[in-house]
PDB file of N, CA and C in Angstrom:
ATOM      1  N   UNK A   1     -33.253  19.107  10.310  1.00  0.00           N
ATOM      2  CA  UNK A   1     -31.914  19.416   9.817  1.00  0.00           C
ATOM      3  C   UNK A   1     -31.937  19.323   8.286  1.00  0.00           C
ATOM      4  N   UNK A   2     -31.347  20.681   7.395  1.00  0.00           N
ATOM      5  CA  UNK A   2     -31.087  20.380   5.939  1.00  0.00           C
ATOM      6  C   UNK A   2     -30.482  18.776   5.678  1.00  0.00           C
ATOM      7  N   UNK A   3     -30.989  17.874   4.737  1.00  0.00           N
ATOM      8  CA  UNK A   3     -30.270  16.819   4.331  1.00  0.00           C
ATOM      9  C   UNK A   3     -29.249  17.228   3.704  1.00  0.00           C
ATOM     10  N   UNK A   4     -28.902  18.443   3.014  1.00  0.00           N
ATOM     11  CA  UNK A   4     -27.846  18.325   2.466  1.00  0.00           C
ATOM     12  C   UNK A   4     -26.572  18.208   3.410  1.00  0.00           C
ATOM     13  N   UNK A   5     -26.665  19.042   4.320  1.00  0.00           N
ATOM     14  CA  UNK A   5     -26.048  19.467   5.412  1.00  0.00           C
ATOM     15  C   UNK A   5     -25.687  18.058   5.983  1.00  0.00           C
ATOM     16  N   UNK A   6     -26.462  17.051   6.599  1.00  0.00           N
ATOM     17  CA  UNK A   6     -26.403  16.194   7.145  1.00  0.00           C
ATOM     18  C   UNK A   6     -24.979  15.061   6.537  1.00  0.00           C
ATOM     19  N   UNK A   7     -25.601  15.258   5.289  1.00  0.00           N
ATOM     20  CA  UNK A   7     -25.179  14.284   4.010  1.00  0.00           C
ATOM     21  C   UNK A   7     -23.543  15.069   4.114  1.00  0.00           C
ATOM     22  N   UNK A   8     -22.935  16.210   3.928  1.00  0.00           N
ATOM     23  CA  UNK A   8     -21.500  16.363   4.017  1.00  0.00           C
ATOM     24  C   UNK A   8     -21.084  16.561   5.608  1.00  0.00           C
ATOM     25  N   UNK A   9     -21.433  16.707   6.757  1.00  0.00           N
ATOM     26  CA  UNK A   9     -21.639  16.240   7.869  1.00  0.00           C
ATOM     27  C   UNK A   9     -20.647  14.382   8.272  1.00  0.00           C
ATOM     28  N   UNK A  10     -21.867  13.622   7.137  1.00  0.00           N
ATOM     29  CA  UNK A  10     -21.693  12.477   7.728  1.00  0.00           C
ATOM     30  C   UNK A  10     -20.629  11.905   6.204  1.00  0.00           C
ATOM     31  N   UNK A  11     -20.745  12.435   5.280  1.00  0.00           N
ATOM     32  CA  UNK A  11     -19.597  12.565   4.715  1.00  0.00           C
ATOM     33  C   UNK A  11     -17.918  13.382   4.771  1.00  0.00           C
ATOM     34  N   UNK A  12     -18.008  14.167   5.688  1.00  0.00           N
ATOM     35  CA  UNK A  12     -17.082  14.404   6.058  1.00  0.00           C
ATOM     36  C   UNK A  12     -16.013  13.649   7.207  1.00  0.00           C
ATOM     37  N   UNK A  13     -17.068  12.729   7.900  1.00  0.00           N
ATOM     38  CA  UNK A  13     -16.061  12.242   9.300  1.00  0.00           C
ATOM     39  C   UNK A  13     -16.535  10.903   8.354  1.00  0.00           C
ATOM     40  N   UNK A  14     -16.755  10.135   7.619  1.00  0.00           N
ATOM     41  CA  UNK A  14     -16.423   9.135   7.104  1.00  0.00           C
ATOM     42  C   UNK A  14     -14.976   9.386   6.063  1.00  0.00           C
ATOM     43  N   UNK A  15     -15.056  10.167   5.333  1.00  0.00           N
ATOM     44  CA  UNK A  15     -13.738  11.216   4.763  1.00  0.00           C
ATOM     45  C   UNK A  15     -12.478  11.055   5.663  1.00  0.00           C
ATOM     46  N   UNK A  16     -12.479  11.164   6.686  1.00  0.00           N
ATOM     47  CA  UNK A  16     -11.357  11.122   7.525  1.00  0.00           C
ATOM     48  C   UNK A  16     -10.941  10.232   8.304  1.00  0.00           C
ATOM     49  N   UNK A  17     -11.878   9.004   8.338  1.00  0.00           N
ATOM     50  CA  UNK A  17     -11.635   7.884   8.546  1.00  0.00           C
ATOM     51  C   UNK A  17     -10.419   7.405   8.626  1.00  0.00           C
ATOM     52  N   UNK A  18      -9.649   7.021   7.355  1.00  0.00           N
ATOM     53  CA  UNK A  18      -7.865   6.823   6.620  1.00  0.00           C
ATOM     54  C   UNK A  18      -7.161   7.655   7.325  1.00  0.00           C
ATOM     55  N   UNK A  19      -7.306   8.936   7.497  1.00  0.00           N
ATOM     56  CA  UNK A  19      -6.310   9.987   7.983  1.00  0.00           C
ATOM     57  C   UNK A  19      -5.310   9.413   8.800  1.00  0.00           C
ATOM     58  N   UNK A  20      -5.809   8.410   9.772  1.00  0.00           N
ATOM     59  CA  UNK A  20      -4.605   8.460  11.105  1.00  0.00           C
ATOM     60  C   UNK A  20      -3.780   7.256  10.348  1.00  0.00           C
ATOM     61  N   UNK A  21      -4.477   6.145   9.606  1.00  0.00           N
ATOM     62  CA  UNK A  21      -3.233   5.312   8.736  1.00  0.00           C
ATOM     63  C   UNK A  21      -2.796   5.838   8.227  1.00  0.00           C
ATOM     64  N   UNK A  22      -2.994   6.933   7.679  1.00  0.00           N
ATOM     65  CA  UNK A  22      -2.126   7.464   6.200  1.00  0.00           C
ATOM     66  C   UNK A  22      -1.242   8.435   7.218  1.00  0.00           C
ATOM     67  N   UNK A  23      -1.514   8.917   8.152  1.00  0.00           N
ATOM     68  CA  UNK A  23      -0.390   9.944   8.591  1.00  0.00           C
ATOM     69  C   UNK A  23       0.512   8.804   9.302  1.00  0.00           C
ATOM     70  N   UNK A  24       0.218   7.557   9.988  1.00  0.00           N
ATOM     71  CA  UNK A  24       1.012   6.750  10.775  1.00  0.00           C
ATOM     72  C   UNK A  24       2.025   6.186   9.636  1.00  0.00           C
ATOM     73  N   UNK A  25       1.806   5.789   8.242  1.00  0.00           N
ATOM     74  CA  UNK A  25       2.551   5.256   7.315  1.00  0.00           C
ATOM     75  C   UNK A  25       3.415   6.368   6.951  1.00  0.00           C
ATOM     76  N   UNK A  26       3.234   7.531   6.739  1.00  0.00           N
ATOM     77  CA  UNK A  26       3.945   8.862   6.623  1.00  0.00           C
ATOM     78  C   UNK A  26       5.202   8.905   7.091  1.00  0.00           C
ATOM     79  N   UNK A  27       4.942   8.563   9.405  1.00  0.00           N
ATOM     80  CA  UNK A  27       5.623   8.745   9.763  1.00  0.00           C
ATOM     81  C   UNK A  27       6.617   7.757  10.194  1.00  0.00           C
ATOM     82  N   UNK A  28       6.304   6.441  10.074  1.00  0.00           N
ATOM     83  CA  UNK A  28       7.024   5.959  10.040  1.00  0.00           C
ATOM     84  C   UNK A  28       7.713   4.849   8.561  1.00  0.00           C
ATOM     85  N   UNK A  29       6.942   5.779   7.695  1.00  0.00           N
ATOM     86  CA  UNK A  29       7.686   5.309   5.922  1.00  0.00           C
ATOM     87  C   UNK A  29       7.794   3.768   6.210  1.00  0.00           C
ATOM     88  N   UNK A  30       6.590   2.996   6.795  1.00  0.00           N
ATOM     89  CA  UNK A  30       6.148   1.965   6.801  1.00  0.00           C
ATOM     90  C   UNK A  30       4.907   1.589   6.459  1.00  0.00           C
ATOM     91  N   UNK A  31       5.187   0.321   5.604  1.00  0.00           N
ATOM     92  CA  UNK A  31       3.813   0.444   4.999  1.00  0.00           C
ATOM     93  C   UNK A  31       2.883  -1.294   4.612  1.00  0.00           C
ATOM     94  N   UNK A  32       4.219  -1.871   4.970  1.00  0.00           N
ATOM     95  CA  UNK A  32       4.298  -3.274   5.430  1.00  0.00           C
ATOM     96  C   UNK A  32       3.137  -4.274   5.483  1.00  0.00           C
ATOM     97  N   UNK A  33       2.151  -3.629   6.447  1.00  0.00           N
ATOM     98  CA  UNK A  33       0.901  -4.395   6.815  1.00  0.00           C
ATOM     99  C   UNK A  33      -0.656  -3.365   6.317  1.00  0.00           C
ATOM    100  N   UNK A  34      -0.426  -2.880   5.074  1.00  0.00           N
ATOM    101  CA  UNK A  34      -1.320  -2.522   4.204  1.00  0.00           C
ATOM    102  C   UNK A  34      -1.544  -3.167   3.423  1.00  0.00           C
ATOM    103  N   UNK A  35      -2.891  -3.842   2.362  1.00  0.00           N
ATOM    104  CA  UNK A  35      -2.740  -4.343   1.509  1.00  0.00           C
ATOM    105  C   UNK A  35      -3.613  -3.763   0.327  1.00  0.00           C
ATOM    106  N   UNK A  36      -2.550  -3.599  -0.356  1.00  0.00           N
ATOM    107  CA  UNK A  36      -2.773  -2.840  -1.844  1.00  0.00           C
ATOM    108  C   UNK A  36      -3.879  -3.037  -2.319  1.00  0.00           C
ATOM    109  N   UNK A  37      -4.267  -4.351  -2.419  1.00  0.00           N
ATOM    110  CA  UNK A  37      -6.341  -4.778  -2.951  1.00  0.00           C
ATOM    111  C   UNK A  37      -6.964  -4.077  -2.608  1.00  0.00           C
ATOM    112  N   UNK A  38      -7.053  -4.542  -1.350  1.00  0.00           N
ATOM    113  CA  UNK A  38      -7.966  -3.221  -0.537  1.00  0.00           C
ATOM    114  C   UNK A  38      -8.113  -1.815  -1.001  1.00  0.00           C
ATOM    115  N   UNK A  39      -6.681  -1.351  -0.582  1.00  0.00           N
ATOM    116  CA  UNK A  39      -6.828   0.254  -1.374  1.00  0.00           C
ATOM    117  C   UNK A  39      -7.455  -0.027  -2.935  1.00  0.00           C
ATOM    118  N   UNK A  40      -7.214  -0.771  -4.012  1.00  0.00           N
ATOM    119  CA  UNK A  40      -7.883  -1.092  -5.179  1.00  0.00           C
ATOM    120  C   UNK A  40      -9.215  -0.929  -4.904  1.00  0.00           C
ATOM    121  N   UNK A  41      -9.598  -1.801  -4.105  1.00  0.00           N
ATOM    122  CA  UNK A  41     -11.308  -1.643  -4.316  1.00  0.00           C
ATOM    123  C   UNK A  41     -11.720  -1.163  -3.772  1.00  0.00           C
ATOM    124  N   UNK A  42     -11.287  -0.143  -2.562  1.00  0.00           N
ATOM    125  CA  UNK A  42     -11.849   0.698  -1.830  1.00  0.00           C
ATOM    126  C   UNK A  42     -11.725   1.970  -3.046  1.00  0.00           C
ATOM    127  N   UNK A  43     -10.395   2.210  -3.712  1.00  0.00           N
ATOM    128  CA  UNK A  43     -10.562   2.790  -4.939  1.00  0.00           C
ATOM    129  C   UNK A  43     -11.539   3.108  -5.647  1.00  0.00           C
ATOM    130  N   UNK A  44     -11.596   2.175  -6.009  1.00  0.00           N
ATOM    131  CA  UNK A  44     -12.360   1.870  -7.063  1.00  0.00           C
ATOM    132  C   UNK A  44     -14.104   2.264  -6.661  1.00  0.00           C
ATOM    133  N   UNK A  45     -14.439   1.340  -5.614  1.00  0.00           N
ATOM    134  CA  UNK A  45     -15.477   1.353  -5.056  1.00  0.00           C
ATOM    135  C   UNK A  45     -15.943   3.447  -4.693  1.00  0.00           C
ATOM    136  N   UNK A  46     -15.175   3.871  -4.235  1.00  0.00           N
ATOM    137  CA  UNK A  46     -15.044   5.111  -4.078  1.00  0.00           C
ATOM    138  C   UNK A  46     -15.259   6.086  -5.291  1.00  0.00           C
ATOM    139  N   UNK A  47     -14.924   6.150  -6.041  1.00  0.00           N
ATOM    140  CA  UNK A  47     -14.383   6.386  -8.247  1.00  0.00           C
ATOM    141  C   UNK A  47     -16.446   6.012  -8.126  1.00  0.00           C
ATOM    142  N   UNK A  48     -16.421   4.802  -7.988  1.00  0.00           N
ATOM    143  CA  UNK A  48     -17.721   4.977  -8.566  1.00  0.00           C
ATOM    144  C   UNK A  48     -19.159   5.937  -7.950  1.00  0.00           C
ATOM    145  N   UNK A  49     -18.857   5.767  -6.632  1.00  0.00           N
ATOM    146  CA  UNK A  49     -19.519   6.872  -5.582  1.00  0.00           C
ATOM    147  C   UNK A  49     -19.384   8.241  -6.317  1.00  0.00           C
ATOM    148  N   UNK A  50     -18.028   9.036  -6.586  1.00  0.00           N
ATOM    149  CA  UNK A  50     -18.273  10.426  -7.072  1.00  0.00           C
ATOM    150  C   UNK A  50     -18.644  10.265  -8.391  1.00  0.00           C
ATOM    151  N   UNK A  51     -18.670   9.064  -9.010  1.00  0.00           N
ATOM    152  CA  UNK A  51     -19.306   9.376 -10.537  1.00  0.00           C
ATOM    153  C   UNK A  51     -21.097   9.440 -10.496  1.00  0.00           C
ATOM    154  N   UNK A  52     -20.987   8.751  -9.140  1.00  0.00           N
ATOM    155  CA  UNK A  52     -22.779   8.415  -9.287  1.00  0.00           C
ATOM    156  C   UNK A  52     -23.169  10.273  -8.610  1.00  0.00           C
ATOM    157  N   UNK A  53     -22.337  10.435  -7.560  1.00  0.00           N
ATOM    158  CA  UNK A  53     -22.867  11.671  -7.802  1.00  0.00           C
ATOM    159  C   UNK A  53     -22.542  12.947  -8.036  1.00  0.00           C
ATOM    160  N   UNK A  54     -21.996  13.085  -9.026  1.00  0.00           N
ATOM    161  CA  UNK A  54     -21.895  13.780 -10.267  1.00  0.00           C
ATOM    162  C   UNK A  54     -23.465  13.322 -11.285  1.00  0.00           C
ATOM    163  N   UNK A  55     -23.636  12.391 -11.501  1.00  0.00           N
ATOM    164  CA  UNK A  55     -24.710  11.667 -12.089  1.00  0.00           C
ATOM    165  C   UNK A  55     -26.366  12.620 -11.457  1.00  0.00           C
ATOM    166  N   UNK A  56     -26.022  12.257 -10.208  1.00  0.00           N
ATOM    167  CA  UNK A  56     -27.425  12.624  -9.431  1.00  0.00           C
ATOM    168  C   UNK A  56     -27.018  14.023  -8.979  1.00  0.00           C
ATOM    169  N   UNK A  57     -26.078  15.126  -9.211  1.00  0.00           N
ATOM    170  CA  UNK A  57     -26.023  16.325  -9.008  1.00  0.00           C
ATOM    171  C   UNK A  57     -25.933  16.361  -7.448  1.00  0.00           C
ATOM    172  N   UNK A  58     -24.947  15.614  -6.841  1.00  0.00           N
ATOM    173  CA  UNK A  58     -25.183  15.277  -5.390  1.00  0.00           C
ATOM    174  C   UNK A  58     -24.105  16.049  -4.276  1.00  0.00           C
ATOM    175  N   UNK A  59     -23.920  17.311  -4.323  1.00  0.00           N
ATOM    176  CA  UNK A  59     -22.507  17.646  -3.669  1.00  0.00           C
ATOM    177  C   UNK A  59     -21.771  17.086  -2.453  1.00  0.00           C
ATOM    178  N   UNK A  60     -22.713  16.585  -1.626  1.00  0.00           N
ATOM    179  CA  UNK A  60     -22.395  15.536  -0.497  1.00  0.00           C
ATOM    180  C   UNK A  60     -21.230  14.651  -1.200  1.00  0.00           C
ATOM    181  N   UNK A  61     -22.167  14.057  -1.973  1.00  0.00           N
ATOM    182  CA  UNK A  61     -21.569  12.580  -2.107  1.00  0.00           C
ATOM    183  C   UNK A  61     -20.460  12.411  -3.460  1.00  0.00           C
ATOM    184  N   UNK A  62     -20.191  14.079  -4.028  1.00  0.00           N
ATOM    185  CA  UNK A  62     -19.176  13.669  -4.821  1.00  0.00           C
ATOM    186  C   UNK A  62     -17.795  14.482  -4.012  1.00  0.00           C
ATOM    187  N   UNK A  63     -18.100  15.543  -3.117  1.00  0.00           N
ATOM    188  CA  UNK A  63     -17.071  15.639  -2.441  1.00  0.00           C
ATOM    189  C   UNK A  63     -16.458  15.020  -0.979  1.00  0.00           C
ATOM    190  N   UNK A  64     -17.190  14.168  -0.178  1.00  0.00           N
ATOM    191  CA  UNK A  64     -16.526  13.461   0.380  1.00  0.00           C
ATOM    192  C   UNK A  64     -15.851  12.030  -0.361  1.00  0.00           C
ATOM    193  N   UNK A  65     -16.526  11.593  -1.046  1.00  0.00           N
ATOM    194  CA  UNK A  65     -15.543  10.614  -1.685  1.00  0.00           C
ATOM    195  C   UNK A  65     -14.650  11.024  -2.872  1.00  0.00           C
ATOM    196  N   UNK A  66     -14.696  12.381  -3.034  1.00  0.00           N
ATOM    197  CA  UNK A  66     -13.662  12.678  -3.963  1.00  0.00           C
ATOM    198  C   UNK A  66     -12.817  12.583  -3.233  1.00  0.00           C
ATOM    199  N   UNK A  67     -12.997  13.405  -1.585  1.00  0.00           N
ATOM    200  CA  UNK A  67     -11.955  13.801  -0.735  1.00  0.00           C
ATOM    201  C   UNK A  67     -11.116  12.384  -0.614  1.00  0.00           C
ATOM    202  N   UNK A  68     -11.813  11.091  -0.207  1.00  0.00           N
ATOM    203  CA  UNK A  68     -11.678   9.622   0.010  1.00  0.00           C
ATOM    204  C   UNK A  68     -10.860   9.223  -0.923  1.00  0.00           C
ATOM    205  N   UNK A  69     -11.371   9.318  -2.336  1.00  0.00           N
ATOM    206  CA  UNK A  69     -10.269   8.628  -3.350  1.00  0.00           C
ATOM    207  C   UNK A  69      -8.611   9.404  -3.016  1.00  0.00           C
ATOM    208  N   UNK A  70      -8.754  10.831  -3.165  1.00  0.00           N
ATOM    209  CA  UNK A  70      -7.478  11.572  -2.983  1.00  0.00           C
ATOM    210  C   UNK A  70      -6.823  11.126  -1.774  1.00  0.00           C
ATOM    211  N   UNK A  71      -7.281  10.980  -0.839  1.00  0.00           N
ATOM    212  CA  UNK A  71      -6.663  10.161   0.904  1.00  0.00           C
ATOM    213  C   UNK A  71      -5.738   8.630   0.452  1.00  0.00           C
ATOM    214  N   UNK A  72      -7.091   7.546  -0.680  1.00  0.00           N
ATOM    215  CA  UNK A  72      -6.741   6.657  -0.512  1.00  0.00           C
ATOM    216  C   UNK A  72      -5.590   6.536  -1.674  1.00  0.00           C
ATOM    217  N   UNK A  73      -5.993   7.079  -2.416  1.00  0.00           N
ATOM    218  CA  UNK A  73      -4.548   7.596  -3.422  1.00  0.00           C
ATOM    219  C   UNK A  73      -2.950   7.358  -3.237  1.00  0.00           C
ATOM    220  N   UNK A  74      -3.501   8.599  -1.989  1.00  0.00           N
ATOM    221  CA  UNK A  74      -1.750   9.013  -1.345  1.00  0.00           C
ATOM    222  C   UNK A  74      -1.778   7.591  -0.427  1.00  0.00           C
ATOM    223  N   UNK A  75      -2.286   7.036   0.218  1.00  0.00           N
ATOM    224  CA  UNK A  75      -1.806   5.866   0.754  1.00  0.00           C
ATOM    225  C   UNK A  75      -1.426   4.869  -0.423  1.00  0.00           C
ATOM    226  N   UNK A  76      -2.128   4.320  -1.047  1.00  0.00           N
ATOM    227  CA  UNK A  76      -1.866   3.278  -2.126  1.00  0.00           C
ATOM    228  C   UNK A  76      -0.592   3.965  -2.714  1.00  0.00           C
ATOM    229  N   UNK A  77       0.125   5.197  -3.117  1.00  0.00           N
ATOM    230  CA  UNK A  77       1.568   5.599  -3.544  1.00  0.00           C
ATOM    231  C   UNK A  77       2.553   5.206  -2.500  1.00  0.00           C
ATOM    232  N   UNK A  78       1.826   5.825  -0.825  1.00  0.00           N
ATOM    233  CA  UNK A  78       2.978   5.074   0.034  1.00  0.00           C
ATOM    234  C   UNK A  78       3.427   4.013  -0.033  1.00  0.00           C
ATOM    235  N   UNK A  79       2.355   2.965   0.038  1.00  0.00           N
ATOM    236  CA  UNK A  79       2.524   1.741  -0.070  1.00  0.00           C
ATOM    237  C   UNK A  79       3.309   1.198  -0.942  1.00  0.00           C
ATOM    238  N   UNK A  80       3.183   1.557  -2.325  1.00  0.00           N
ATOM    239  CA  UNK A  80       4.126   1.517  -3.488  1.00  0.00           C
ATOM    240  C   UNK A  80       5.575   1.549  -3.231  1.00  0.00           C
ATOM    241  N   UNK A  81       5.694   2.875  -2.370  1.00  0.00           N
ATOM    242  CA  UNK A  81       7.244   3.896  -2.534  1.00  0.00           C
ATOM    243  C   UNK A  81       7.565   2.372  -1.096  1.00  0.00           C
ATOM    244  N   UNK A  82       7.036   3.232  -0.065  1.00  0.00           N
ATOM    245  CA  UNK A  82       7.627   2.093   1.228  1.00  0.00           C
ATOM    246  C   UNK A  82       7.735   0.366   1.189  1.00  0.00           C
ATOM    247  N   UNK A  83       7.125   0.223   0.368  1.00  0.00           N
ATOM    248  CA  UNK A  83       7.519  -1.129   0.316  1.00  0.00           C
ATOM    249  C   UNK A  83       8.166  -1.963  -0.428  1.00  0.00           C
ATOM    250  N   UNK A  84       8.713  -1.466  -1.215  1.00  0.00           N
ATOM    251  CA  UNK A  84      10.039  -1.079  -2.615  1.00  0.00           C
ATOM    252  C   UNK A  84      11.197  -1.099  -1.876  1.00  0.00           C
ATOM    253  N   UNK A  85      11.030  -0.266  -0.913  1.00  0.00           N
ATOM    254  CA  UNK A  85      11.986   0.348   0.482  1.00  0.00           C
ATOM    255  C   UNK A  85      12.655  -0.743   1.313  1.00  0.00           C
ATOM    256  N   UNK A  86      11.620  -1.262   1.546  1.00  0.00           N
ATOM    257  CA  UNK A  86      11.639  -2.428   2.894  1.00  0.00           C
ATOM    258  C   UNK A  86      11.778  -3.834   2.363  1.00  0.00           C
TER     259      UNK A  86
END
């Protein structure tokens, strides 16, 4: 199997991981039992993944965790907005 292939493959369903929290906080504009750190250093931790590859010319690995930061993004804003709310 191409590694590259493999590499956005197994970066893609790690990518979507968040999806079903972030759509469950969506729908019920609850956001309560998230904790903001987390999203920080999963942030963060993530930020440094697409810089490294950008670095190493890596398309795998700067577009699934680009995709990741943008996911964990919009959750860490929910969290913000909904719990302001509540």
């Amino acid at each position: 199997m191409n590694t590259e292939l493999l590499g956005l493959i197994a970066g893609g369903i790690t990518s979507i991981a968040m999806m079903p929290q972030l759509i469950k906080v969506i729908k019920e504009k609850n956001a309560k039992d998230i904790s903001v750190m987390m999203l920080l250093v999963l942030i963060t931790g993530l930020s440094l993944w697409v810089w490294y590859g950008v670095l190493q010319d890596e398309l795998p690995i700067i577009l699934s965790n680009g995709f990741s930061v943008l996911v964990n993004l919009t959750l860490l804003i929910c969290c913000i907005i909904f719990k302001k709310k509540n």
